[in-house]
C-alpha atoms as a PDB file:
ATOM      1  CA  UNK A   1      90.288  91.294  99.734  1.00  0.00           C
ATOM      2  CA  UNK A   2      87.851  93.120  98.049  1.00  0.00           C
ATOM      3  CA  UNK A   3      86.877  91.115  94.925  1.00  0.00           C
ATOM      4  CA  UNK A   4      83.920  92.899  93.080  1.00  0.00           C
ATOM      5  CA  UNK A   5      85.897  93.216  90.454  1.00  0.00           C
ATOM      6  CA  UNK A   6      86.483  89.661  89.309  1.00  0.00           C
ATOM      7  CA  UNK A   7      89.020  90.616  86.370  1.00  0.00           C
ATOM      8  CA  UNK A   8      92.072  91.698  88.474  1.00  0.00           C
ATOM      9  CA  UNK A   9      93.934  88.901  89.911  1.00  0.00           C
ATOM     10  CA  UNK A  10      94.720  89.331  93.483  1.00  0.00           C
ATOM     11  CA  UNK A  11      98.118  90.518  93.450  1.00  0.00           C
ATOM     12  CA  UNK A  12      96.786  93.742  91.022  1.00  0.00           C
ATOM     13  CA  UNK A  13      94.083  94.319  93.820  1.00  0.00           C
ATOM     14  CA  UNK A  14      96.950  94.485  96.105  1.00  0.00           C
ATOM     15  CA  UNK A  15      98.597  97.211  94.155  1.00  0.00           C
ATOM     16  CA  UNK A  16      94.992  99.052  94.537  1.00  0.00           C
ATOM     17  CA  UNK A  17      95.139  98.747  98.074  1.00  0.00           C
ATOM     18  CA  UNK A  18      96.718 101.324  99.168  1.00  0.00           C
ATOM     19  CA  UNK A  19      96.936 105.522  98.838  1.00  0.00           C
ATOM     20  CA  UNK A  20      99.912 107.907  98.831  1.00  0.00           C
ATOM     21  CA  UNK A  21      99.849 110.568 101.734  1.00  0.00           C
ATOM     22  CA  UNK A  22     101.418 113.867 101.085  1.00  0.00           C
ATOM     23  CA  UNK A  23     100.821 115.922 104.371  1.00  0.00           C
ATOM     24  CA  UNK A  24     102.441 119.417 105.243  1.00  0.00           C
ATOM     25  CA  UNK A  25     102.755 120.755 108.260  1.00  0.00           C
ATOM     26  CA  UNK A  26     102.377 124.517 109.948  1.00  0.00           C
ATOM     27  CA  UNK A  27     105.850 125.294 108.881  1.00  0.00           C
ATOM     28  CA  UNK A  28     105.240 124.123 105.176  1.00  0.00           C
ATOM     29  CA  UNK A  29     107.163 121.114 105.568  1.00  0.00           C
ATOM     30  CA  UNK A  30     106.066 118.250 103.205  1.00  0.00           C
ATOM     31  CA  UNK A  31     106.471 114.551 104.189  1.00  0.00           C
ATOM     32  CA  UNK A  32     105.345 111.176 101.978  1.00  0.00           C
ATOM     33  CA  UNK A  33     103.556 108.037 103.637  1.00  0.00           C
ATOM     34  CA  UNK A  34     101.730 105.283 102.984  1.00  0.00           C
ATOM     35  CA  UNK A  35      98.097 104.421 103.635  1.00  0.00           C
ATOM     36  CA  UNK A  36      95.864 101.844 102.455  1.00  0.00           C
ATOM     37  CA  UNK A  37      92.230 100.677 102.941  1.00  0.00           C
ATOM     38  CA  UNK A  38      90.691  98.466 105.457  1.00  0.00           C
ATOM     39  CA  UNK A  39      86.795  97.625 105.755  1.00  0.00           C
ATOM     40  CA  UNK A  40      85.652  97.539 109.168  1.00  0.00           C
ATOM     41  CA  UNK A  41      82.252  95.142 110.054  1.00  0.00           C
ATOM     42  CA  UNK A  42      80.603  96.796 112.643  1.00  0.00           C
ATOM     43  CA  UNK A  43      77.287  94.582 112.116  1.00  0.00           C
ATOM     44  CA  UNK A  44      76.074  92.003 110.287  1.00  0.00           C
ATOM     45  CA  UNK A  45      74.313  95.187 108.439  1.00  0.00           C
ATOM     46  CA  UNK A  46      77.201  97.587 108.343  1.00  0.00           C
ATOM     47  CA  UNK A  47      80.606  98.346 107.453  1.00  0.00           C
ATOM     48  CA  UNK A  48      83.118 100.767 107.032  1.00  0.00           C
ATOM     49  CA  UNK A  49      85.932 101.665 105.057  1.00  0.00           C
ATOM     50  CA  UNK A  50      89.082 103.797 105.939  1.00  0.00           C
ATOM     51  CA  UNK A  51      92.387 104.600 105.347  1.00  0.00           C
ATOM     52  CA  UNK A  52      94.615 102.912 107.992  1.00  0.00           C
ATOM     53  CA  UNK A  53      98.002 104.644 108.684  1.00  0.00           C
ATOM     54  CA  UNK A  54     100.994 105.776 111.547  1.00  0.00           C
ATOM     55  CA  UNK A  55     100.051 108.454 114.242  1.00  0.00           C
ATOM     56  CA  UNK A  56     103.357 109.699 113.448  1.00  0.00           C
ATOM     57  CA  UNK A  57     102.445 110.168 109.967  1.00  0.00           C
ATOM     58  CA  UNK A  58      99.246 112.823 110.721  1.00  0.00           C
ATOM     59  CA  UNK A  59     100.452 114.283 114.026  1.00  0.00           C
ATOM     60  CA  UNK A  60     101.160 118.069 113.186  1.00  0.00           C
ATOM     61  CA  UNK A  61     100.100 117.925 109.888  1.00  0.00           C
ATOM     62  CA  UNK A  62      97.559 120.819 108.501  1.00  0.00           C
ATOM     63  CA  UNK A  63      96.587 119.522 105.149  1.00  0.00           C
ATOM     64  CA  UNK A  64      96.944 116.107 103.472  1.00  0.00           C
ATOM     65  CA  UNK A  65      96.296 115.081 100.246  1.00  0.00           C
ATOM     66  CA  UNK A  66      95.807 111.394  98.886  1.00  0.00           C
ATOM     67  CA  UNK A  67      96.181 109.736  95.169  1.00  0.00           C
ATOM     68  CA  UNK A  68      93.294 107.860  94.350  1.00  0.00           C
ATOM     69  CA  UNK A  69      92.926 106.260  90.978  1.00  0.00           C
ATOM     70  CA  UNK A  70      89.682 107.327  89.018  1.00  0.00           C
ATOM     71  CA  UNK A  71      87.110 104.600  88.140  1.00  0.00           C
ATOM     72  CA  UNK A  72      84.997 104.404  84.821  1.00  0.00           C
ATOM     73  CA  UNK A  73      81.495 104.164  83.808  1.00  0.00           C
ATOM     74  CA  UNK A  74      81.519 100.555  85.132  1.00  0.00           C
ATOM     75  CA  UNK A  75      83.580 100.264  88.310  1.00  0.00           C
ATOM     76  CA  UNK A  76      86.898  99.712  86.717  1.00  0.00           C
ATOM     77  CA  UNK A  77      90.353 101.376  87.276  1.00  0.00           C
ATOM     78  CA  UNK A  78      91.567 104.081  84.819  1.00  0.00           C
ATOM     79  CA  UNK A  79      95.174 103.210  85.177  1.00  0.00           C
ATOM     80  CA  UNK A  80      96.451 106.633  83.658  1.00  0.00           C
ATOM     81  CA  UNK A  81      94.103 108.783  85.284  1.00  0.00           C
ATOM     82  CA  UNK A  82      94.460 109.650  88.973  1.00  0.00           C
ATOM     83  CA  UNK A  83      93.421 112.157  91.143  1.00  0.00           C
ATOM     84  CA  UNK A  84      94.547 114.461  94.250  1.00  0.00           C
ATOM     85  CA  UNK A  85      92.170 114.831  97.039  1.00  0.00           C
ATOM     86  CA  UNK A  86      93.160 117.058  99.142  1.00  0.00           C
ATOM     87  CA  UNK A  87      92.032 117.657 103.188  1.00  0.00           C
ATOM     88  CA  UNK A  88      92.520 120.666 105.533  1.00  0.00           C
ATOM     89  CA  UNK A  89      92.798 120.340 108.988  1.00  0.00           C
ATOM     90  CA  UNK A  90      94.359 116.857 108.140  1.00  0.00           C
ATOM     91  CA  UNK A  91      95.091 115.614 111.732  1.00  0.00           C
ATOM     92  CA  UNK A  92      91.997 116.509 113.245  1.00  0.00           C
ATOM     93  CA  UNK A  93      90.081 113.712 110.576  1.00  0.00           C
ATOM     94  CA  UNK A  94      92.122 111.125 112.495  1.00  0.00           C
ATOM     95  CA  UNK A  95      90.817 108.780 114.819  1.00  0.00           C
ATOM     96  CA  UNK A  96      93.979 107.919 116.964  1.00  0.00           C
ATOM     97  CA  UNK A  97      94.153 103.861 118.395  1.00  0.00           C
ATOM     98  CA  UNK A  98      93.624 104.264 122.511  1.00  0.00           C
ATOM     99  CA  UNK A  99      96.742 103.181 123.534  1.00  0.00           C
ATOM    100  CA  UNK A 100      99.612 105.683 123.061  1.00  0.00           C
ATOM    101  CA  UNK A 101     102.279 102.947 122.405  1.00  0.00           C
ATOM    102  CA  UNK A 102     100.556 102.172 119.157  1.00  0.00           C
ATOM    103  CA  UNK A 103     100.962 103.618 116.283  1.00  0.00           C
ATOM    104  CA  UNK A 104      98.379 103.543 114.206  1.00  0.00           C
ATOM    105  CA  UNK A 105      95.324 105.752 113.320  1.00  0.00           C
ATOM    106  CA  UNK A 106      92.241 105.387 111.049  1.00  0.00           C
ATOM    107  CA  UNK A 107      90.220 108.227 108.859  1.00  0.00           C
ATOM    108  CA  UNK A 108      86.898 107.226 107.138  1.00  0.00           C
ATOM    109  CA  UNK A 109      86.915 106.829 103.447  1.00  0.00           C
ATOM    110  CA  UNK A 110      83.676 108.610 103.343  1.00  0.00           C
ATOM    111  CA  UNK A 111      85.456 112.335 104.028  1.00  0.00           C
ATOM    112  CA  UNK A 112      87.191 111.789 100.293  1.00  0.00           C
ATOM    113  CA  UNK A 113      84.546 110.025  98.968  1.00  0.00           C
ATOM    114  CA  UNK A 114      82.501 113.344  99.554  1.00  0.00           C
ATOM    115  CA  UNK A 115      85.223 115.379  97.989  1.00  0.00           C
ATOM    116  CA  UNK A 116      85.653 113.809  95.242  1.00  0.00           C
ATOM    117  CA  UNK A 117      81.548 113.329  94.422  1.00  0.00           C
ATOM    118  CA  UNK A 118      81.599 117.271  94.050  1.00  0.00           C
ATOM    119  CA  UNK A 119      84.223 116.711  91.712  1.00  0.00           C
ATOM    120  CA  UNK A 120      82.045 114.378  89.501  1.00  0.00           C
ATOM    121  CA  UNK A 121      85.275 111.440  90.010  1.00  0.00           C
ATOM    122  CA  UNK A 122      84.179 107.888  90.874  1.00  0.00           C
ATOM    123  CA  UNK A 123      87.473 105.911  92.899  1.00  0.00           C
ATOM    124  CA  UNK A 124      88.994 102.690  92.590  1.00  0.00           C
ATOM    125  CA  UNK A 125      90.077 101.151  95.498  1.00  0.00           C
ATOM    126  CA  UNK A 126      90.198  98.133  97.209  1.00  0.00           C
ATOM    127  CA  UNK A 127      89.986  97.171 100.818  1.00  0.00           C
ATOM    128  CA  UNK A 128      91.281  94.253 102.982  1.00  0.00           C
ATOM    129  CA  UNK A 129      88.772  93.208 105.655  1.00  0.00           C
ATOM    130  CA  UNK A 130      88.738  91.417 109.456  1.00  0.00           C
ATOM    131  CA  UNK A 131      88.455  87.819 107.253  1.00  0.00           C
ATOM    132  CA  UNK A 132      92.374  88.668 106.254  1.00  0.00           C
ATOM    133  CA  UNK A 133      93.360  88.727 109.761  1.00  0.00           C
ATOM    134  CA  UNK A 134      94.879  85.838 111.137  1.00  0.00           C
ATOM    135  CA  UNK A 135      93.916  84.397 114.432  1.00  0.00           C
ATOM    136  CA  UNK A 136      95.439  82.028 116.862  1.00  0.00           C
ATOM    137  CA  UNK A 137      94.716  78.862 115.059  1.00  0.00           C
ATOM    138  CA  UNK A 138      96.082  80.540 111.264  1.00  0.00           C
ATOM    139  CA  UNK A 139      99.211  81.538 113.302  1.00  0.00           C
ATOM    140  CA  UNK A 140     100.281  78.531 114.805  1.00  0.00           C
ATOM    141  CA  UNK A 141     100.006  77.125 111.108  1.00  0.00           C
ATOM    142  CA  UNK A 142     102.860  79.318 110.078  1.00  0.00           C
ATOM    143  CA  UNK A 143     106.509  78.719 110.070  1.00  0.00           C
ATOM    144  CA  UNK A 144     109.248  80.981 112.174  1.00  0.00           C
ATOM    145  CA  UNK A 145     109.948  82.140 108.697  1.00  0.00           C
ATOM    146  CA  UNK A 146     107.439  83.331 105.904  1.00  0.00           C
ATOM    147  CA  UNK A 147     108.124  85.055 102.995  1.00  0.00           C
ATOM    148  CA  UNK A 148     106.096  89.031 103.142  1.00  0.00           C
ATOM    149  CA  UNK A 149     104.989  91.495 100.897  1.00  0.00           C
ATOM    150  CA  UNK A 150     104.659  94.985 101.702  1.00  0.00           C
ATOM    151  CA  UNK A 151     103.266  97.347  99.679  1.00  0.00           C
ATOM    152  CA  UNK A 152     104.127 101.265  99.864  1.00  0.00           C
ATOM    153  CA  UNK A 153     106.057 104.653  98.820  1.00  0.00           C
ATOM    154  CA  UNK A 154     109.670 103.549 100.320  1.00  0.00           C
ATOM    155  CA  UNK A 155     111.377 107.379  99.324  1.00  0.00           C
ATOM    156  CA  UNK A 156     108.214 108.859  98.060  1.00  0.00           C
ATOM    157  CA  UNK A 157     108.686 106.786  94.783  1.00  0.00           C
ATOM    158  CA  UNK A 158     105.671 105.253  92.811  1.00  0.00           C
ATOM    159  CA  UNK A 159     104.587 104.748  89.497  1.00  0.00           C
ATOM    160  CA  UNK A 160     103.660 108.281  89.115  1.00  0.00           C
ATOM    161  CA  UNK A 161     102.078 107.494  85.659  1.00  0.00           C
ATOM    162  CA  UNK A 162      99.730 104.593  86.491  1.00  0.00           C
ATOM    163  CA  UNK A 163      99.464 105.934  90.487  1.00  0.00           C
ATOM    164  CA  UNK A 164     101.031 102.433  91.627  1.00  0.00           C
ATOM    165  CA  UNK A 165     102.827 101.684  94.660  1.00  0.00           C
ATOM    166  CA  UNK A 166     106.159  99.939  95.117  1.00  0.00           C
ATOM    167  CA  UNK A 167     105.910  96.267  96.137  1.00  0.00           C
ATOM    168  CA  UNK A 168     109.041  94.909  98.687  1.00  0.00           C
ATOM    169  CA  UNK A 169     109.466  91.081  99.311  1.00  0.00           C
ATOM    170  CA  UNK A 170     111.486  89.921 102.667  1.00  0.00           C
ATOM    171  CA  UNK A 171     111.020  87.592 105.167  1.00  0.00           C
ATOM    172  CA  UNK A 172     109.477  87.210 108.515  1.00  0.00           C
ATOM    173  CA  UNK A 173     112.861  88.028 111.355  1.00  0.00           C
ATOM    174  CA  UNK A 174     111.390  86.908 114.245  1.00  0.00           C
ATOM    175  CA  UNK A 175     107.871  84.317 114.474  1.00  0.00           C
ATOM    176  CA  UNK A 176     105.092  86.630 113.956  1.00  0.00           C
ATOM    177  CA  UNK A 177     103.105  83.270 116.026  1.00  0.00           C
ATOM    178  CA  UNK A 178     104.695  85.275 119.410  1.00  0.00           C
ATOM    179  CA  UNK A 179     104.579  88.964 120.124  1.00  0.00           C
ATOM    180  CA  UNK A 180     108.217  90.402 120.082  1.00  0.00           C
ATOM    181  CA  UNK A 181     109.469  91.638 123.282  1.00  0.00           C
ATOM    182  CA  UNK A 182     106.224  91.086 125.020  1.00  0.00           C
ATOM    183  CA  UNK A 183     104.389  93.538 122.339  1.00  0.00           C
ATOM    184  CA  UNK A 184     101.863  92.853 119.859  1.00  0.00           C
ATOM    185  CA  UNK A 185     104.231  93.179 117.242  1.00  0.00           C
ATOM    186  CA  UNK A 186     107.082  91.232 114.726  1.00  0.00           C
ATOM    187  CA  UNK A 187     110.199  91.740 113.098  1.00  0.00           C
ATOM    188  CA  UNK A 188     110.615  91.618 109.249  1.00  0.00           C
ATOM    189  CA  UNK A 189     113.741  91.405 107.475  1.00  0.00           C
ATOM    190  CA  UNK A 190     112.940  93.960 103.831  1.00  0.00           C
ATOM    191  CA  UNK A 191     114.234  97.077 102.771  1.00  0.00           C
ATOM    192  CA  UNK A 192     112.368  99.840 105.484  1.00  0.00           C
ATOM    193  CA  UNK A 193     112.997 103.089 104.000  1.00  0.00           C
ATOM    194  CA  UNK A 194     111.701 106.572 104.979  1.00  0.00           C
ATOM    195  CA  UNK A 195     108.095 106.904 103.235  1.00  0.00           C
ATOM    196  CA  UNK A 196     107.227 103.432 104.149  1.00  0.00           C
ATOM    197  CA  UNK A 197     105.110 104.136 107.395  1.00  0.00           C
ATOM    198  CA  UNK A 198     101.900 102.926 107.471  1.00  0.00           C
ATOM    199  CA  UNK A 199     102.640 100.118 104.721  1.00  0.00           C
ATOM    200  CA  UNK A 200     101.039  96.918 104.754  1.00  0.00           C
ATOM    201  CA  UNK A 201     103.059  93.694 105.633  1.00  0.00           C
ATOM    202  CA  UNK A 202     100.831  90.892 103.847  1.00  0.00           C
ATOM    203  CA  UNK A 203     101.808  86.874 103.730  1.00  0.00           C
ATOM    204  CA  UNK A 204     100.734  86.313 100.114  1.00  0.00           C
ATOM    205  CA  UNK A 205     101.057  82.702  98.574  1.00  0.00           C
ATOM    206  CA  UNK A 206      98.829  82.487  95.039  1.00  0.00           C
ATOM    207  CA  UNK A 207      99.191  79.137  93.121  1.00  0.00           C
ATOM    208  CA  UNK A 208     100.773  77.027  96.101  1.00  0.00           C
ATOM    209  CA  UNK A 209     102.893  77.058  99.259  1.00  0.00           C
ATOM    210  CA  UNK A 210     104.706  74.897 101.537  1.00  0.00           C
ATOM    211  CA  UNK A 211     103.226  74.784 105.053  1.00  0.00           C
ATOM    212  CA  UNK A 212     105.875  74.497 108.398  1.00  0.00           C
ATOM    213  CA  UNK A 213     105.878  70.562 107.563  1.00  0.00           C
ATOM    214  CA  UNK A 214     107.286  70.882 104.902  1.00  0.00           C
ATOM    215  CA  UNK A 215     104.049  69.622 102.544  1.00  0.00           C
ATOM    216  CA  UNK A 216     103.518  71.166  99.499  1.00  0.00           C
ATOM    217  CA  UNK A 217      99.756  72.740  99.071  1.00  0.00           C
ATOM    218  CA  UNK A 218      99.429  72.711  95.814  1.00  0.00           C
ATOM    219  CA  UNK A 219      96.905  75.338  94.005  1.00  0.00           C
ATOM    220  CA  UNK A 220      96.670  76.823  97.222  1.00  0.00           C
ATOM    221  CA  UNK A 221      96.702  80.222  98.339  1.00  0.00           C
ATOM    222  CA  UNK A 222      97.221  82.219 101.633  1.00  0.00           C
ATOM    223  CA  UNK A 223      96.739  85.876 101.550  1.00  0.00           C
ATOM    224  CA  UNK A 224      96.617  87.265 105.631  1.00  0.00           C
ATOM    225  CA  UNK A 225      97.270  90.441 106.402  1.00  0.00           C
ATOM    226  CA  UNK A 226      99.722  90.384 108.963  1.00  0.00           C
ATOM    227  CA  UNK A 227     100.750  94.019 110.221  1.00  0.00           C
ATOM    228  CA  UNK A 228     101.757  97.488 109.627  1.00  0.00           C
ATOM    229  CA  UNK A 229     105.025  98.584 109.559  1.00  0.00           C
ATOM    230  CA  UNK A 230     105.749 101.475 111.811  1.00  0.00           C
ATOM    231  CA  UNK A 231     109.617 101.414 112.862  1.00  0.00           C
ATOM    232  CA  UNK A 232     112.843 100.133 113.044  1.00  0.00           C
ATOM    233  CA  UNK A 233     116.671  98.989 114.628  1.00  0.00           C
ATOM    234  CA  UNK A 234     118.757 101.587 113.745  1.00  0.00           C
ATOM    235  CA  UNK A 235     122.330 102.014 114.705  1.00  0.00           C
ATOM    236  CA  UNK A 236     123.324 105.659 116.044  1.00  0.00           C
ATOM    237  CA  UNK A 237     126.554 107.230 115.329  1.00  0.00           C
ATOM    238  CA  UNK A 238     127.673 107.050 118.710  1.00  0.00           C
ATOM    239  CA  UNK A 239     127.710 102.781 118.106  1.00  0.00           C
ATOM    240  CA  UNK A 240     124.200 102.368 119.977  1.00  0.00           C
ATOM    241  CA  UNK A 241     121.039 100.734 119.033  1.00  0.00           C
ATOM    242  CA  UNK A 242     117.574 102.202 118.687  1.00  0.00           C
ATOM    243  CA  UNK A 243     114.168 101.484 117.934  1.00  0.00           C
ATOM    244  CA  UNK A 244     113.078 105.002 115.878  1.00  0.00           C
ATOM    245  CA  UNK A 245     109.661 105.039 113.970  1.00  0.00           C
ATOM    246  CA  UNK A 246     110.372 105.232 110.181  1.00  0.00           C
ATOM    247  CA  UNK A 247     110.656 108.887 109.080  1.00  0.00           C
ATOM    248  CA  UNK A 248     108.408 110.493 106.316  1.00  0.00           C
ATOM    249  CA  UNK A 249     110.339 111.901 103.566  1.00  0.00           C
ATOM    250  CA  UNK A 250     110.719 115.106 104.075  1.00  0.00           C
ATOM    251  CA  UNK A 251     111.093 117.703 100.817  1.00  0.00           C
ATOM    252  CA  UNK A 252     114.364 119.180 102.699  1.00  0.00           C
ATOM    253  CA  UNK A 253     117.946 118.268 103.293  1.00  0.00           C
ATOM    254  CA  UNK A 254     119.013 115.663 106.208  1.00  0.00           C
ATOM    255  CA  UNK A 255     121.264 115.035 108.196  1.00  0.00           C
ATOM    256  CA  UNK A 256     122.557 111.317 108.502  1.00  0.00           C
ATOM    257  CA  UNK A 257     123.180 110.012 111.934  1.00  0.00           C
ATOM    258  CA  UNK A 258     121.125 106.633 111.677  1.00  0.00           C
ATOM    259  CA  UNK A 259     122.110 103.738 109.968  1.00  0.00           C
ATOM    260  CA  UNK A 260     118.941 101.413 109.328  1.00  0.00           C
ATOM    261  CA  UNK A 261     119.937  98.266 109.468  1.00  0.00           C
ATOM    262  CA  UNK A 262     116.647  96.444 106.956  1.00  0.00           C
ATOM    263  CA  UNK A 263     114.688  95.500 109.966  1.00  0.00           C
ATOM    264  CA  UNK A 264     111.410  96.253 110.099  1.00  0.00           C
ATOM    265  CA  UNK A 265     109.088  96.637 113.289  1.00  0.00           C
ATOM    266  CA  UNK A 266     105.429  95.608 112.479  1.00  0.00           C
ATOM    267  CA  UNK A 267     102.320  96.502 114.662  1.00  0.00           C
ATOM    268  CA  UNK A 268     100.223  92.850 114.460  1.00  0.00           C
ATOM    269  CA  UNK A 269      96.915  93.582 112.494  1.00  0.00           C
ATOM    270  CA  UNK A 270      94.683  92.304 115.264  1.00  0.00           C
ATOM    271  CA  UNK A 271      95.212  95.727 116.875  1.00  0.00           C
ATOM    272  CA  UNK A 272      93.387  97.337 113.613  1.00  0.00           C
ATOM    273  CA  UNK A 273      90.296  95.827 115.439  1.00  0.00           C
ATOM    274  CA  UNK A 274      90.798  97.800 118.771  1.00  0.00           C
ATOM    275  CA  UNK A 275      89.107 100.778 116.619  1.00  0.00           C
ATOM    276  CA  UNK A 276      85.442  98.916 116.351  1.00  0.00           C
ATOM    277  CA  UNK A 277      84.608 100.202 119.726  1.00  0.00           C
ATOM    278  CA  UNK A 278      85.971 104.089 118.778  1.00  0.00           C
ATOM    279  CA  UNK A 279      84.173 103.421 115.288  1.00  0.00           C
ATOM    280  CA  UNK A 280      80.491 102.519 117.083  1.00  0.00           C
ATOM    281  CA  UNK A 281      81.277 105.430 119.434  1.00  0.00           C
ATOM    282  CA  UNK A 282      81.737 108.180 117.046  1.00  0.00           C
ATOM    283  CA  UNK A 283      79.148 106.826 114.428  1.00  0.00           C
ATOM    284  CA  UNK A 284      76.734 106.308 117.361  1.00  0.00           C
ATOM    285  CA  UNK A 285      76.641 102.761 116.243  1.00  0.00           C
END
């Protein structure tokens, strides 16, 4: 995590780690996401930030707008004061991960950072990094079952006031050590409701934590960032099972015909990395 500023603890950074996305399409239909930061290390002399979110979020979208949270004079957050930033042509500022199976697609930060510099607005933000994903070796430290986090706009809700996100706790449904069904991914067991695409699914133990034999690690603390959530089990009408990526809210009337069934299927971060080689392409790197 980001830590230049050394006053937040790390579970307020983690409510600064992420953006609200509020895209229309041709049609004028609006739909709510989530979004939230990741620094990419290209070199031992460069890195990157951008906003990390679901191709299914951007795809047909004209124009997006995000909610930053203005900074002050010397780097810090101004809680109550927020800002929209908004971008035309929004799915065209998308890079989209090679593999069509996986949902996920990047945007640099520097396209709002440019907006909002000829606005006169410094941001707050913070950014998670390739240090917060777990490899092989962190993995096979972890139990079948972990307590998450994951941090989004589940229904388009946030604290509208103090631009905050809404924070979920669950549980990990199936070992995030394999990949479910053959696919880089896990199962969580939270709450996965329409608006939470693109959310970050963190393991986040501050203060202490019991490892898989049962040993208590006391004053220590585990923050990985495990995945992004992109879909879910839901059951049909007609009595069947399906695997349907979680919806955007939509500012119009639905239909019901899906029950979700609070599972949660998460794209394993290591695929965030699969962009380096798209990143050094396009940035000539």
């Amino acid at each position: 995590m980001d830590n230049k500023n050394f006053s937040l603890s790390i579970m307020e950074q983690l409510c600064f780690s992420t953006t609200r996305i509020e895209a229309t399409d041709s049609n004028g239909n609006i739909s709510v996401g989530t979004g939230f930061f990741f620094c990419f290390k290209i070199d031992e002399n460069t890195s990157i930030p951008f906003v990390v979110t679901n191709k299914h979020m951007v795809n047909g979208m004209k124009t997006g707008q995000f909610m930053f949270t203005k900074a002050d004079d010397s780097g810090n957050p101004i809680n109550k004061e927020h800002i929209k930033i908004y971008i035309d042509q929004f799915e065209q500022q998308w890079f989209f991960h090679p593999d069509d199976d996986v949902d996920l697609c990047i945007m640099p930060v520097d396209k709002i950072h440019n907006i909002a510099q000829k606005q006169g607005v410094p941001l707050f933000y913070r950014t998670y990094d390739e240090t917060l994903i777990p490899d092989s070796y962190k993995l096979n430290e972890l139990d079948a079952v972990e307590d998450i986090l994951m941090i989004g706009y589940p229904n388009g809700l946030w604290d509208s006031v103090n631009n905050k996100p809404i924070i979920r706790k669950g549980i990990t449904a199936t070992d995030v050590k394999f990949d479910y069904k053959g696919k880089k991914e896990f199962l969580i067991d939270a709450a996965c409701f329409p608006g939470s695409s693109g959310s970050p699914v963190l393991l986040c133990n501050v203060g202490g934590y019991n490892d898989k034999n049962g040993s208590l690690i006391l004053g220590g603390t585990r923050l990985f960032l495990l995945g992004i959530l992109y879909a879910g089990p839901q059951l049909t009408v007609e009595g069947d099972i399906k695997v349907v990526t979680i919806p955007n809210v939509q500012h119009k009337a639905l239909v019901v015909s899906q029950i979700p069934n609070n599972l949660g299927c998460v794209i394993k971060s290591s695929r965030i990395l699969d962009f380096i080689p798209i990143i050094k392409q396009k940035f000539n790197l």
